[in-house]
Protein backbone atom coordinates (compact mmCIF):
# COMPACT_ATOMS: atom_id res chain seq x y z
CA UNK A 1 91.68 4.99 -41.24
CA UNK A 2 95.31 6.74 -41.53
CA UNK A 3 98.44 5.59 -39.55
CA UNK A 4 98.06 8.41 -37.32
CA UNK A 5 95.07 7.18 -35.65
CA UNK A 6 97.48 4.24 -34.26
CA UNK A 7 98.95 6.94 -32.45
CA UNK A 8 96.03 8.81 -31.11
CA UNK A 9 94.93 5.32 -30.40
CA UNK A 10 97.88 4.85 -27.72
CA UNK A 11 97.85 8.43 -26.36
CA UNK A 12 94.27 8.79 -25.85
CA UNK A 13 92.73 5.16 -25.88
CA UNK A 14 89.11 6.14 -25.10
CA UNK A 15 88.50 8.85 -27.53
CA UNK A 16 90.18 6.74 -30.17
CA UNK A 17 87.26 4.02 -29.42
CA UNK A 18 84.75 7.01 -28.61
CA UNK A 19 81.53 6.74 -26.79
CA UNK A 20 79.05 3.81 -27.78
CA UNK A 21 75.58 3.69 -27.50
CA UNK A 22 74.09 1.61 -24.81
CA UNK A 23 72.87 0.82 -21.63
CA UNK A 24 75.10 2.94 -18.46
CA UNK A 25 75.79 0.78 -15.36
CA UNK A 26 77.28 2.28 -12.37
CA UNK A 27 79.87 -0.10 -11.09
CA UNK A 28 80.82 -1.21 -7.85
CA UNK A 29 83.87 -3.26 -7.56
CA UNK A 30 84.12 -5.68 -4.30
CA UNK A 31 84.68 -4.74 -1.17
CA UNK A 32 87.91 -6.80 1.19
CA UNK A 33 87.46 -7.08 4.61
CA UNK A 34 90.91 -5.81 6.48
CA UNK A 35 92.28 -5.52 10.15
CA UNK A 36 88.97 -4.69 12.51
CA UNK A 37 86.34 -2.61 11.19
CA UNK A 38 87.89 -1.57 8.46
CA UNK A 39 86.48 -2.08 4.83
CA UNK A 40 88.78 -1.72 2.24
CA UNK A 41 87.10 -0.88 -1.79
CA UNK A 42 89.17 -3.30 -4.73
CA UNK A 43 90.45 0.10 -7.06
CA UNK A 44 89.67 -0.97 -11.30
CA UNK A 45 93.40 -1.21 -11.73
CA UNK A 46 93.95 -4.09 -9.23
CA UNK A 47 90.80 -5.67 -10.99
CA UNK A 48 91.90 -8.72 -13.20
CA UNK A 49 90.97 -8.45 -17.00
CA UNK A 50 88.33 -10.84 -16.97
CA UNK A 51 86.64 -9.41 -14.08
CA UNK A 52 86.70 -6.03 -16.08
CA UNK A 53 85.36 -8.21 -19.07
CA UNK A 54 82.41 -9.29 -17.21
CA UNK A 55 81.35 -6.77 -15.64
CA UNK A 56 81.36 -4.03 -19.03
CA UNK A 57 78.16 -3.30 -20.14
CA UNK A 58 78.72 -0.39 -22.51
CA UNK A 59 81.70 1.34 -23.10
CA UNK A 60 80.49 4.20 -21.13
CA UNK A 61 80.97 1.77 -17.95
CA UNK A 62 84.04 2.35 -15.53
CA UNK A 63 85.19 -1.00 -16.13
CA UNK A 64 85.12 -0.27 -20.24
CA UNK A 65 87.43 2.71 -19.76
CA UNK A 66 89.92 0.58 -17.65
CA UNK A 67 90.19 -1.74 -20.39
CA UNK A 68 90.98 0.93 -22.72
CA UNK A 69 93.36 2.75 -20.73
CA UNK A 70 95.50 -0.50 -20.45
CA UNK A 71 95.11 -1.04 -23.83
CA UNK A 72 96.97 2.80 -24.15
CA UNK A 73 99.37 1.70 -22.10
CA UNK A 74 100.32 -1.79 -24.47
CA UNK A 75 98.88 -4.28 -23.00
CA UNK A 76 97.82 -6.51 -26.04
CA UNK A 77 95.25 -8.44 -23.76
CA UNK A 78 93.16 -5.63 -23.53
CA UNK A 79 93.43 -4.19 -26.70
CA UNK A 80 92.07 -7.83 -27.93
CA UNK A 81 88.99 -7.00 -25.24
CA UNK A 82 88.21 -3.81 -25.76
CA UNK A 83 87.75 -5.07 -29.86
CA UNK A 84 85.91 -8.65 -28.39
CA UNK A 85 83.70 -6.11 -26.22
CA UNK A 86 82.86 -4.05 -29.92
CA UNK A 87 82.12 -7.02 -31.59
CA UNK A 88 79.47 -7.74 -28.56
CA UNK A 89 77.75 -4.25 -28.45
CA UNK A 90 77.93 -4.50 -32.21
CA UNK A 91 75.78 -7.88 -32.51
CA UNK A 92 73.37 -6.76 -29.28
CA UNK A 93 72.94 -3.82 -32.15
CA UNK A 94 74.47 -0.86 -31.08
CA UNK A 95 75.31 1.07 -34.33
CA UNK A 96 78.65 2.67 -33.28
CA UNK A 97 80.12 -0.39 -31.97
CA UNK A 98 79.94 -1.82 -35.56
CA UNK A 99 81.05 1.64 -37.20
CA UNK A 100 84.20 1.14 -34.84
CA UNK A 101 84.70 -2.19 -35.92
CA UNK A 102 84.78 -1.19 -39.59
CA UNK A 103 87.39 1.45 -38.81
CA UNK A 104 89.64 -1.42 -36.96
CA UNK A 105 88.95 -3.88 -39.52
CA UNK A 106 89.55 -1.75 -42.16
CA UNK A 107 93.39 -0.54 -41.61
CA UNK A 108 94.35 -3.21 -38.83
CA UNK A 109 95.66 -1.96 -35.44
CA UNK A 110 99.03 -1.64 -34.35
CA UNK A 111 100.37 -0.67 -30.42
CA UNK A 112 103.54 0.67 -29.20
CA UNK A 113 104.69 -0.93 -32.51
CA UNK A 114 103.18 -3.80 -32.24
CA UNK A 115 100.31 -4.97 -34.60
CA UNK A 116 97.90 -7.11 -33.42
CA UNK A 117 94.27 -7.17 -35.57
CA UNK A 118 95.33 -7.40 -39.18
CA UNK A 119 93.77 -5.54 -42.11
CA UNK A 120 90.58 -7.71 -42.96
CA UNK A 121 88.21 -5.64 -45.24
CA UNK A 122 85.79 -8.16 -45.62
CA UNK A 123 85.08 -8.12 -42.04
CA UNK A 124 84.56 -4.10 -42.66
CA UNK A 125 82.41 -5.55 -45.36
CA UNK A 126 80.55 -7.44 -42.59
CA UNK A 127 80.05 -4.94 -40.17
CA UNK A 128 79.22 -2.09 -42.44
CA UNK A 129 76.54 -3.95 -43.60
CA UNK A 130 75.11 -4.59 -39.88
CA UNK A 131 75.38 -0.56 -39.35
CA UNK A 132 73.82 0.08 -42.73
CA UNK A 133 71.01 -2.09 -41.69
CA UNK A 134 70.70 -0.32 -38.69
CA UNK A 135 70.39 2.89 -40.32
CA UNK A 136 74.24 4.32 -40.16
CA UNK A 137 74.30 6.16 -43.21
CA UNK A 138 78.41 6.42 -43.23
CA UNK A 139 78.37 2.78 -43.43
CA UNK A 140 76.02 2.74 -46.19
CA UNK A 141 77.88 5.16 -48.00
CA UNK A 142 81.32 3.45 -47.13
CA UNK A 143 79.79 0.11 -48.71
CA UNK A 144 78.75 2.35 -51.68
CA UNK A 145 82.38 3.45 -52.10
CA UNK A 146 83.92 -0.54 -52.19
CA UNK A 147 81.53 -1.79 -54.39
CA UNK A 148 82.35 1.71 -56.94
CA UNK A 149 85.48 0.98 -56.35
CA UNK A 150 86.27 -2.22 -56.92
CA UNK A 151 89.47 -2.27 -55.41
CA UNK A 152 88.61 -5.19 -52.80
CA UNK A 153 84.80 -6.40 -53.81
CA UNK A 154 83.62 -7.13 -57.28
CA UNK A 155 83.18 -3.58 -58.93
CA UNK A 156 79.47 -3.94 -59.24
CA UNK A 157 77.63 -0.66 -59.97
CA UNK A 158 74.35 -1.61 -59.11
CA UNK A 159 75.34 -2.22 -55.56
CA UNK A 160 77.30 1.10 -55.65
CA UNK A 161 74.15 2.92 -55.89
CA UNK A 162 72.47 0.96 -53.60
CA UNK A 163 74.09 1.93 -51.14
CA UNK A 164 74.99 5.41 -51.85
CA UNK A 165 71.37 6.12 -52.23
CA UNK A 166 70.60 4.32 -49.18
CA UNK A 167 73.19 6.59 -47.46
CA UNK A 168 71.07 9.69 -48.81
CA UNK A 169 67.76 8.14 -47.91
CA UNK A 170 69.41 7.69 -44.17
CA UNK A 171 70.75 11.61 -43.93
CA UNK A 172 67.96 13.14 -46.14
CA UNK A 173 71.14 16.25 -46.89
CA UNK A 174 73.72 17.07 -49.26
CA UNK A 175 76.42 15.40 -46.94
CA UNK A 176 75.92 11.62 -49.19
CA UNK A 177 72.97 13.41 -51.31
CA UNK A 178 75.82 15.54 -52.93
CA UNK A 179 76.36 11.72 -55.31
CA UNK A 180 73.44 12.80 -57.45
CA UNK A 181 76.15 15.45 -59.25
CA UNK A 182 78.42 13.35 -59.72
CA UNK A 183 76.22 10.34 -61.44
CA UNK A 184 75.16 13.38 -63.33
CA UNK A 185 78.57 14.17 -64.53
CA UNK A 186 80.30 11.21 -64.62
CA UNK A 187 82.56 12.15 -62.41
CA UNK A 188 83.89 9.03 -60.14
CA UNK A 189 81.27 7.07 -60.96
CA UNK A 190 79.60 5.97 -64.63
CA UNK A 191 77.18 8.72 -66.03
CA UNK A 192 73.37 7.68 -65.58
CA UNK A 193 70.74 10.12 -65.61
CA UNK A 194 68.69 8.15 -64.11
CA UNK A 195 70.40 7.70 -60.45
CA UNK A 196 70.83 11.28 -61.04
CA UNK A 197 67.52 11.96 -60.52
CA UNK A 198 66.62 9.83 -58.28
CA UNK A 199 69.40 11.63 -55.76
CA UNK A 200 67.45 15.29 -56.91
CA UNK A 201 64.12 14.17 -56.14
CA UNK A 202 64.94 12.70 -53.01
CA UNK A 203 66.47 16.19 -51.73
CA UNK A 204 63.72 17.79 -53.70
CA UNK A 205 61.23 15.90 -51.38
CA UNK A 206 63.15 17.86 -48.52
CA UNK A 207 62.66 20.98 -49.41
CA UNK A 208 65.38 21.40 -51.56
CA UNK A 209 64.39 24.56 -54.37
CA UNK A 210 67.37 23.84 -56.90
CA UNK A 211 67.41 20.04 -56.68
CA UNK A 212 63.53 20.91 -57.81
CA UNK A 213 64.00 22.72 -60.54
CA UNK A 214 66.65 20.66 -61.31
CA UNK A 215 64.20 17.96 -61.59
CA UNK A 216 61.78 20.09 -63.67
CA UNK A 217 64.57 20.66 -65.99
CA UNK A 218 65.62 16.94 -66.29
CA UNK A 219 61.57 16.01 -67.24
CA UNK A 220 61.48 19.19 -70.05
CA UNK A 221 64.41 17.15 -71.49
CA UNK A 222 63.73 13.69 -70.72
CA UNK A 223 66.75 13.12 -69.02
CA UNK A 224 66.90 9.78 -66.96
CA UNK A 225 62.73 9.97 -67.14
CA UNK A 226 60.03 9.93 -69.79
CA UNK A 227 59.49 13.58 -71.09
CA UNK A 228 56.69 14.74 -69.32
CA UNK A 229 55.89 18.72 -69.48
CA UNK A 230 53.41 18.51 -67.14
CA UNK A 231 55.75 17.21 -64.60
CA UNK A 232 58.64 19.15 -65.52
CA UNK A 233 55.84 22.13 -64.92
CA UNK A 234 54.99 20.73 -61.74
CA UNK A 235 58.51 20.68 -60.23
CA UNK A 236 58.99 24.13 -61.35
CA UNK A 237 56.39 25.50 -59.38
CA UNK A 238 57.41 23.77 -56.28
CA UNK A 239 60.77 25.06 -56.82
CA UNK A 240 59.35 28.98 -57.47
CA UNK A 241 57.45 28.08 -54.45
CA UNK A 242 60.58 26.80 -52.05
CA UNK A 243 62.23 30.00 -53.07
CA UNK A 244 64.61 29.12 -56.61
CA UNK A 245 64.48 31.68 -58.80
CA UNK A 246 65.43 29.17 -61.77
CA UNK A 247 62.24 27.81 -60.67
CA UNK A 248 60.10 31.15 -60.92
CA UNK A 249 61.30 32.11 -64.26
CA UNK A 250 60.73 28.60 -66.27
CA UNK A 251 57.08 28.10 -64.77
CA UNK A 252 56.20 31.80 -65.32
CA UNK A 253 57.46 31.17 -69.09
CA UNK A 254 55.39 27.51 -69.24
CA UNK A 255 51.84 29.77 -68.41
CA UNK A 256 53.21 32.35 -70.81
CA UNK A 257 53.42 29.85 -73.85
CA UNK A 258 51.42 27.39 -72.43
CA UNK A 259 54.00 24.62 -72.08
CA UNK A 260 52.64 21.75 -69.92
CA UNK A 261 49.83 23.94 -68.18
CA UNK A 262 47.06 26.07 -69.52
CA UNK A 263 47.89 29.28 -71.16
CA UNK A 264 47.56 32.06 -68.70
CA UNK A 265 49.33 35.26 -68.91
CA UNK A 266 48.30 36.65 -65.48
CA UNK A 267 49.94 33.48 -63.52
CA UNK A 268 53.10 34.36 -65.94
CA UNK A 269 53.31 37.92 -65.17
CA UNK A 270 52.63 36.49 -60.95
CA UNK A 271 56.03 34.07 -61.44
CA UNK A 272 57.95 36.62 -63.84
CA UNK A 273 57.46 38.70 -60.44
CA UNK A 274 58.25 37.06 -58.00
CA UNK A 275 61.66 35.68 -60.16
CA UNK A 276 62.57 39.66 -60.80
CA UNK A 277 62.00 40.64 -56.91
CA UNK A 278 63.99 38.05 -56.42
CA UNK A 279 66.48 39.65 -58.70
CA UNK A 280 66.21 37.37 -61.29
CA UNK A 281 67.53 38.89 -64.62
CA UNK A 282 65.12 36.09 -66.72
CA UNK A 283 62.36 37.08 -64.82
CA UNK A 284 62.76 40.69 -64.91
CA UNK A 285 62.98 40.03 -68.77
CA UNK A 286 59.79 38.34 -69.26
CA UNK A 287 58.26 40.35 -67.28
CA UNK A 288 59.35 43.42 -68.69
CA UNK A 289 58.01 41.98 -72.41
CA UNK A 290 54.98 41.45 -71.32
CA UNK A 291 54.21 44.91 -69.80
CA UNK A 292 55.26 46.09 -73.41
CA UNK A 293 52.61 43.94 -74.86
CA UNK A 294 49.88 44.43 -72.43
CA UNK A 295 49.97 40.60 -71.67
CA UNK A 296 48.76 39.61 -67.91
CA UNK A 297 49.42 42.79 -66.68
CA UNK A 298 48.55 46.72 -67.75
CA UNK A 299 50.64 48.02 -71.08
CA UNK A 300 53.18 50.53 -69.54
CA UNK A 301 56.41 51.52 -71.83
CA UNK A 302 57.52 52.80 -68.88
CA UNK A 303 57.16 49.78 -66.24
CA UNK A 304 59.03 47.85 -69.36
CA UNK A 305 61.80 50.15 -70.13
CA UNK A 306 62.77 49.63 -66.12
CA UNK A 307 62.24 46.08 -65.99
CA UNK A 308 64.39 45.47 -69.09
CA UNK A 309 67.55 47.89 -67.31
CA UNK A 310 67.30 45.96 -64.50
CA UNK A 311 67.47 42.55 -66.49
CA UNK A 312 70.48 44.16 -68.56
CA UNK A 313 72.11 45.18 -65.28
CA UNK A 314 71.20 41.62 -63.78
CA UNK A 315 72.84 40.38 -67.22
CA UNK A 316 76.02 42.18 -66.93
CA UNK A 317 76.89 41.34 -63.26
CA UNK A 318 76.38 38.22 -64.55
CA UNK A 319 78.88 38.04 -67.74
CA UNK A 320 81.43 39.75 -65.43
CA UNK A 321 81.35 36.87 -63.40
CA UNK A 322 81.84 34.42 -66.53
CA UNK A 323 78.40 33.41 -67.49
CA UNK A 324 79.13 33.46 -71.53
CA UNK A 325 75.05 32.84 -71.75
CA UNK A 326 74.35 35.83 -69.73
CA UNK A 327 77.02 37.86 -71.74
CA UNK A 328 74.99 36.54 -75.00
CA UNK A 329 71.51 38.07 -73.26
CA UNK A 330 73.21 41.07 -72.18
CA UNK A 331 74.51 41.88 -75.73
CA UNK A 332 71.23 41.64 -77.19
CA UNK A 333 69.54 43.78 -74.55
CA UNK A 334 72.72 46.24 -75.35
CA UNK A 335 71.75 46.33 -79.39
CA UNK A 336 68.70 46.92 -78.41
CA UNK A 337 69.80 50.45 -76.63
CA UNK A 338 69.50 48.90 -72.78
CA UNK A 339 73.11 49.76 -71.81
CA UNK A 340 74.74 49.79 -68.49
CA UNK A 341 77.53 52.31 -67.84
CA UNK A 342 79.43 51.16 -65.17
């Protein structure tokens, strides 16, 4: 939490706490007799603090947002209240309660100047760990970051993941997910293959084509799993299948050669097909070779000669765009009189 949410905190007091799950009661303050007939309704600002405190139910009450609109105005008592009232929604389990108390705990407040809840990160500690187990997956993935971090807890980078994959289990998208990459790089975190995977089958699971074939490449290698063609095969057609054309062309080359499924040139030529409509320049490539050779599909020079300019073109667009692989491919297709004048 920066400074500047002290200040949004005074200005607007109830969208700095924001709405909290829970249970809405109307509320109806007492009524004073006066001179005759006349009844007389008690407004929430003559209401004392602790009659406001016992009547709040959620902070989507009347009485909540009269708390929190003193508390704007610097009065320290309810600013103290409307955190006590938190830490009560939080413990009767209402997940945003305890997210706002790991916001508080985690920077301290201050009012008009005046700072009265003290940094305490181990009390974030605390209550992330009550939202995580109630399935907040920012709280998971905010435990995930102190324990990588090591700045506060014990650097422990078992617990790291832990967390961070229990964030992605939560969200089941890219927004914590995203982790995989970076256990896959090394990048803020230590390199492990291993996690790595476990982040791209997860999102593979939910229907996510490149995490697949990501996966399929990851068992061809034996990379944070046992090598294990036949599953490296199987996640490549799931990917072809979910729509990746990285996906298409490496299971249309496994039935072409036979790599972790039965030889079968027909099923190639299928996947090779479905890769080039896709405008895939590997698939247009196989695909092309094998219409040379007669392999899976009917011998046509002609059908080849078409397939491999569109690969070369494929190739090219590619290069231009940096791919020094796809320049290699393109310069071979090139030697081999498949040029593309721009």
């Amino acid at each position: 939490m920066k400074h500047t949410f002290f200040i949004f905190f005074i200005v607007f007091p109830f969208f700095a706490f924001g709405e909290v799950e829970g249970t809405i009661s109307s509320y109806n303050p007492p009524e004073v007799e006066g001179d005759g007939d006349a009844v007389v309704e008690k407004s929430l600002s003559d209401l004392d603090l602790k009659y406001l405190v016992d009547g709040c139910s959620s902070s989507d009450d009347e009485s909540f947002k009269e708390i929190d609109k003193r508390c704007g105005l610097g009065q320290i008592d309810s600013c103290k209240a409307a955190v006590s009232l938190f830490e009560r929604f939080c413990n009767e389990g209402v997940i945003s309660s305890c997210q706002k108390l790991v916001e508080v705990f985690e920077s301290g407040l201050t009012v008009q100047g005046k700072s009265f809840i003290k940094k305490d990160f181990r009390k974030a500690v605390n209550y992330a760990k009550k939202a995580c187990d109630a399935g907040d997956d920012s709280s998971c993935y905010f435990l995930g970051k102190s324990y990588n971090s090591g700045n506060v807890l014990k650097k422990d980078n078992v617990l790291a993941f832990k967390y961070y994959f229990e964030a992605c289990k939560i969200s089941k998208s890219s927004l914590w997910c995203n982790i995989g990459s970076n256990y896959e790089s090394g990048e803020g975190v230590p390199r492990n293959p291993a996690y790595a995977f476990k982040f791209f089958n997860l999102l593979c699971e939910n229907g996510d084509a490149l995490k697949c074939a990501i996966c399929g490449v990851y068992y061809g290698k034996g990379l944070g799993v046992n090598k294990d063609l036949k599953q490296s095969a199987a996640f490549m057609d799931k990917a072809c299948a979910l729509g990746s054309v990285t996906g298409c062309a490496a299971i249309g080359f496994y039935y072409v050669v036979g790599l972790g499924v039965e030889k079968n040139m027909f099923k190639g030529a299928q996947f090779y097909r479905k890769g080039c409509d896709m405008d895939d320049a590997r698939s247009c490539l196989g695909l092309g070779e094998l219409y040379f050779s007669g392999n899976g599909v009917p011998k046509s020079s002609e059908d080849g000669e078409k397939l491999l300019l569109k690969s070369a073109r494929l190739f090219k667009v590619s290069c231009s765009s940096g791919n020094k692989p796809d320049c290699d491919h393109y310069a071979k297709l090139y030697d081999m009189g498949y040029e593309i004048k721009d």
